[in-house]
Protein backbone atom coordinates (compact mmCIF):
# COMPACT_ATOMS: atom_id res chain seq x y z
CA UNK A 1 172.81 -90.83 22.97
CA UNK A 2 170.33 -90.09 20.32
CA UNK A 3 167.54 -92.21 18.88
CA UNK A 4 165.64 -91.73 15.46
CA UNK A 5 162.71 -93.52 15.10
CA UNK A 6 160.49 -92.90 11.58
CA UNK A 7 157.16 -94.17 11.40
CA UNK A 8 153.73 -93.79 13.00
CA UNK A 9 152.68 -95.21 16.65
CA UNK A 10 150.92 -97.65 14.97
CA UNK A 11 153.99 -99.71 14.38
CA UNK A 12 155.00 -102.58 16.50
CA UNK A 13 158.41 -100.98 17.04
CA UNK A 14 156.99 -97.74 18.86
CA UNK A 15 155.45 -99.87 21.56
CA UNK A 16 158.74 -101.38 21.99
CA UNK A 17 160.44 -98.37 22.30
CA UNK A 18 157.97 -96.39 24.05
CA UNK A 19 157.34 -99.73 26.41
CA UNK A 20 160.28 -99.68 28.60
CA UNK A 21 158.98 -96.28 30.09
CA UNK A 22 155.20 -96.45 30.72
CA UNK A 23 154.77 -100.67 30.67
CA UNK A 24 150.90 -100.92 30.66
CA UNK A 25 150.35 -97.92 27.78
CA UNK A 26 149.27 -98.52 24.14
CA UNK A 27 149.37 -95.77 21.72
CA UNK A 28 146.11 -94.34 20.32
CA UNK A 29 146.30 -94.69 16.24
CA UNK A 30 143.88 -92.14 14.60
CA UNK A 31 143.36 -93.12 10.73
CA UNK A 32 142.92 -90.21 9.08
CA UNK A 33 141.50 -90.35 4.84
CA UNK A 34 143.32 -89.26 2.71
CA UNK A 35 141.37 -86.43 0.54
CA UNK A 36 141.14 -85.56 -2.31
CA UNK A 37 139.90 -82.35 -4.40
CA UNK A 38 138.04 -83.43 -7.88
CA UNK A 39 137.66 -80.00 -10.45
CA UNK A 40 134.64 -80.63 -12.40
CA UNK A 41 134.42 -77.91 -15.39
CA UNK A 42 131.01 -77.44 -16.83
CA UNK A 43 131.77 -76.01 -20.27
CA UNK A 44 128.49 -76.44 -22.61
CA UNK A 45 125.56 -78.15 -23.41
CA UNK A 46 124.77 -79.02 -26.66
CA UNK A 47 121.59 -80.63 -28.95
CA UNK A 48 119.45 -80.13 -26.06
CA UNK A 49 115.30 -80.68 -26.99
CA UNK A 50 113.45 -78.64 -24.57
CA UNK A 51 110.19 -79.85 -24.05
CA UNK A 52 107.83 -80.90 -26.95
CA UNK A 53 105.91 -78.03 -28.85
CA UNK A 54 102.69 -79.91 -27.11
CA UNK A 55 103.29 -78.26 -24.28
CA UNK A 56 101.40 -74.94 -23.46
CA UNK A 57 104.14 -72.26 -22.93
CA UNK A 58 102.10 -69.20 -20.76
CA UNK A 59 102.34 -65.68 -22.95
CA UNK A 60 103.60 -63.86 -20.13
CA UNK A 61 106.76 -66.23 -19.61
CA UNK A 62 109.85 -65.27 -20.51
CA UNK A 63 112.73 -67.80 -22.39
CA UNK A 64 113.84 -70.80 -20.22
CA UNK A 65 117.08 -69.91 -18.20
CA UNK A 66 119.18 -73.61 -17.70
CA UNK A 67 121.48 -73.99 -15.05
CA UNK A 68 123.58 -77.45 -14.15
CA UNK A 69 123.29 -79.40 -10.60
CA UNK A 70 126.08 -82.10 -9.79
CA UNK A 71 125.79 -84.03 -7.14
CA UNK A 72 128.25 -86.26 -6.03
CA UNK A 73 127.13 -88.31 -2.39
CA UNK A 74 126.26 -85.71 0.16
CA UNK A 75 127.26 -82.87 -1.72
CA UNK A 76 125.40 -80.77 -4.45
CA UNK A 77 126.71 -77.97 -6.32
CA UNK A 78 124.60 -75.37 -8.68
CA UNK A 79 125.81 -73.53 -11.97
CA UNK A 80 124.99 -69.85 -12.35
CA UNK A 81 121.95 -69.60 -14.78
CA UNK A 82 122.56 -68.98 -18.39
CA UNK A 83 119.44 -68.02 -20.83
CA UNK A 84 119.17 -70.22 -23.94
CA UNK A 85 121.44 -68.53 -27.11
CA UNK A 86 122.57 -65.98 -24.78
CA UNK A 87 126.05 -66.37 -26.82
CA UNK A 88 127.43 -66.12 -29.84
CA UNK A 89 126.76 -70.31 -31.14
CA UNK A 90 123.84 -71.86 -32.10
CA UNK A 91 120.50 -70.84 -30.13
CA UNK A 92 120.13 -74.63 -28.19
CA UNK A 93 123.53 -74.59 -26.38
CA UNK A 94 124.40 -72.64 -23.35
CA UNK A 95 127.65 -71.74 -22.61
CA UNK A 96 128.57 -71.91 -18.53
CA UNK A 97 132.71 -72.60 -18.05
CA UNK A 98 132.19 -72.90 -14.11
CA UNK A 99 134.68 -75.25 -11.86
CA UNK A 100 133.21 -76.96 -9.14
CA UNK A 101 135.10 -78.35 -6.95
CA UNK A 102 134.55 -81.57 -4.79
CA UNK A 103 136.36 -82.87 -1.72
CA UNK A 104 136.69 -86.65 -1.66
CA UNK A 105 137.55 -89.02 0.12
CA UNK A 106 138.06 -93.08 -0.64
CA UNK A 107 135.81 -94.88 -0.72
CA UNK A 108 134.95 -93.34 -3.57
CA UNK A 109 131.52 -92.53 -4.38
CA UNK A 110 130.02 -94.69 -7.39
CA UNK A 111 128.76 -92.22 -9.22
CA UNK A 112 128.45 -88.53 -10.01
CA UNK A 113 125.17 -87.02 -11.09
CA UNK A 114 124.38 -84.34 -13.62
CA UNK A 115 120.86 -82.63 -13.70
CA UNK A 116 120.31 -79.55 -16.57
CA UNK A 117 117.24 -78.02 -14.96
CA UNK A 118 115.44 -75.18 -16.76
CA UNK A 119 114.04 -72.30 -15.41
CA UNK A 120 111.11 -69.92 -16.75
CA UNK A 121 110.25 -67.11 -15.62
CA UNK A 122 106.31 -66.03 -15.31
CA UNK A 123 106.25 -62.38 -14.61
CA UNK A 124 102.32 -61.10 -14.49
């Protein structure tokens, strides 16, 4: 005799079948989330105004490195740094072309945040 049964023990036909051997038993249904992987690709930022010229800019600093933070719920991911012109194109973009990669899960989160954050260095 062979039985083929496809499903998961949360059906109701699994108790039925399962019933006849161990009466007073109830299967234990662990819900698992499904997950998910989301590739964020930080490629450039563009027409960026750093700071006003009121500010007082120390003579001993050196230009303003930018790097991106995304967050997205619990988890927070950094670009390398990049210095301002360090390419090729115009001297207010910075060029990064990082993947970061998140692990989700639904309930999605609502939002995702981006933070460019710049850096100067003060040597003395």
């Amino acid at each position: 005799m062979l039985a083929v049964w496809i499903g998961t023990q949360a059906d109701e036909e699994f108790r039925e079948a399962s019933g006849g051997l161990i009466p007073e038993t109830r299967a234990k249904v662990y819900l698992s989330p499904k997950l998910w992987y989301l590739r964020l690709t930080v490629i450039q930022s563009q027409c960026l105004q750093l700071g006003s010229g009121s500010e007082a800019k120390p003579a001993n600093a050196q230009n303003p490195e930018l790097y991106v933070k995304v967050q997205l719920g619990p988890q927070l991911f950094k670009t390398s740094m990049t210095a301002i012109g360090s390419t090729s194109s115009s001297s207010s973009n910075s060029t990064w072309n990082e993947d970061l990669v998140f692990v989700v899960a639904k309930p999605f989160e609502p939002f995702l945040f981006f933070i460019v954050e710049d850096w100067i260095r003060i040597f003395s």
